[in-house]
C-alpha atoms as a PDB file:
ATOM      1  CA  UNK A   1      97.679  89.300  91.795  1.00  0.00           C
ATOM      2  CA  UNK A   2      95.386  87.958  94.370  1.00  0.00           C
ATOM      3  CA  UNK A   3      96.515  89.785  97.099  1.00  0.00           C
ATOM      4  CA  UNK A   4      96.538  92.998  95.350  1.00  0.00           C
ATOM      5  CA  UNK A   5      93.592  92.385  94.298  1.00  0.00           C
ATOM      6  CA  UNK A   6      92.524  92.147  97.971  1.00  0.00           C
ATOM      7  CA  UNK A   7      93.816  95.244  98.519  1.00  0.00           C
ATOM      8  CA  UNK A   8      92.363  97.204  96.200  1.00  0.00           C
ATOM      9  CA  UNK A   9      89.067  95.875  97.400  1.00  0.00           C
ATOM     10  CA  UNK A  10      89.651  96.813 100.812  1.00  0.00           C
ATOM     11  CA  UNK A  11      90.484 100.422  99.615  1.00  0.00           C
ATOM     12  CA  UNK A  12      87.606 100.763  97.047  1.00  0.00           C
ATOM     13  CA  UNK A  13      84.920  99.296  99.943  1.00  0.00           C
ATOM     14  CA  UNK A  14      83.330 102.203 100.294  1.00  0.00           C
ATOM     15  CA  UNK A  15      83.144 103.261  97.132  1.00  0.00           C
ATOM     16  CA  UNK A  16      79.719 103.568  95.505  1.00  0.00           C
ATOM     17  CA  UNK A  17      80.530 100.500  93.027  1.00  0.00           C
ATOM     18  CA  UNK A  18      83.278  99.328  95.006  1.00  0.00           C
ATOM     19  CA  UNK A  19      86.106  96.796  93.018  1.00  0.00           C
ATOM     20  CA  UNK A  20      85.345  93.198  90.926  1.00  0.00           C
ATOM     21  CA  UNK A  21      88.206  91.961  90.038  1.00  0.00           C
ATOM     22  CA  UNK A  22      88.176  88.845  87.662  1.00  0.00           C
ATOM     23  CA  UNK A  23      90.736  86.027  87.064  1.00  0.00           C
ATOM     24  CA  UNK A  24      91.049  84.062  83.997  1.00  0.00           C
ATOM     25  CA  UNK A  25      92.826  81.030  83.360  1.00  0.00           C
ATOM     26  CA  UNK A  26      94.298  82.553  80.296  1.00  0.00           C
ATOM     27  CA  UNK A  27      97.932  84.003  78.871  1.00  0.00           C
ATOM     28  CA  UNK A  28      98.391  88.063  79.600  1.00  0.00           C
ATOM     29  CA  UNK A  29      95.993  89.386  76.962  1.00  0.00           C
ATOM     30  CA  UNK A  30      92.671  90.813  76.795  1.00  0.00           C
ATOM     31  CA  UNK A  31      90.276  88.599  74.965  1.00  0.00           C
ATOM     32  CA  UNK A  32      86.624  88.293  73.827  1.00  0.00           C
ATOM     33  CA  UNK A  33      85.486  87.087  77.595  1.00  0.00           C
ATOM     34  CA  UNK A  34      87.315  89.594  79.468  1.00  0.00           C
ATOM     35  CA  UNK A  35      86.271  92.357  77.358  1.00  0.00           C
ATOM     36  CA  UNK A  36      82.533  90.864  77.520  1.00  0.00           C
ATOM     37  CA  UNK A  37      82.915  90.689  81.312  1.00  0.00           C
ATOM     38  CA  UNK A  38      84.587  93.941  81.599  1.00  0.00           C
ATOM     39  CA  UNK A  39      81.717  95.981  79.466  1.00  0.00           C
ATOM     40  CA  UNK A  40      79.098  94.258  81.059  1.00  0.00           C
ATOM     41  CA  UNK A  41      80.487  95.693  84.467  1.00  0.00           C
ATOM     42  CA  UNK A  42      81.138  99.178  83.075  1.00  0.00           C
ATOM     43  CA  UNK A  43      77.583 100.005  81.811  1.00  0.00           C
ATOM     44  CA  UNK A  44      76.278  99.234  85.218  1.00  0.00           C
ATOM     45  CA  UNK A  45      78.273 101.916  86.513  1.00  0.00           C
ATOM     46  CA  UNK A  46      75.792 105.554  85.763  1.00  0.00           C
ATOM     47  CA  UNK A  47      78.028 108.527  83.866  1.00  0.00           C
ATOM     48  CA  UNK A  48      79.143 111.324  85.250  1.00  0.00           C
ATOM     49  CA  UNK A  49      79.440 114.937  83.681  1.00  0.00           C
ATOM     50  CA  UNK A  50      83.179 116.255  84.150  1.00  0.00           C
ATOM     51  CA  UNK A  51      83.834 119.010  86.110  1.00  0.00           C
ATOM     52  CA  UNK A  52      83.433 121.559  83.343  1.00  0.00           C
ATOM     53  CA  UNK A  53      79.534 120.119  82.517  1.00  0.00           C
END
């Protein structure tokens, strides 16, 4: 995972919010701190209208 991870960041470094990629020391699953740290990442990132408006 770590060196995909590094590869997606390499790909995604010029894009305007880039990659963050997050390990936990947990079991496959997506629990209260990953969803906490995955939110708080999202609403950073400014909407965009679709390509019909």
């Amino acid at each position: 995972m770590h060196r995909a991870h590094e590869q997606i960041t390499e790909v995604c470094r010029d894009a305007p919010h880039g990659c963050t990629g997050l390990f936990f020391d947990a079991p496959h699953c997506f629990d209260v701190p990953m969803r906490e740290a995955a939110f708080a990442w999202l609403t950073g990132i400014p909407m965009r209208a679709g390509r019909d408006g």
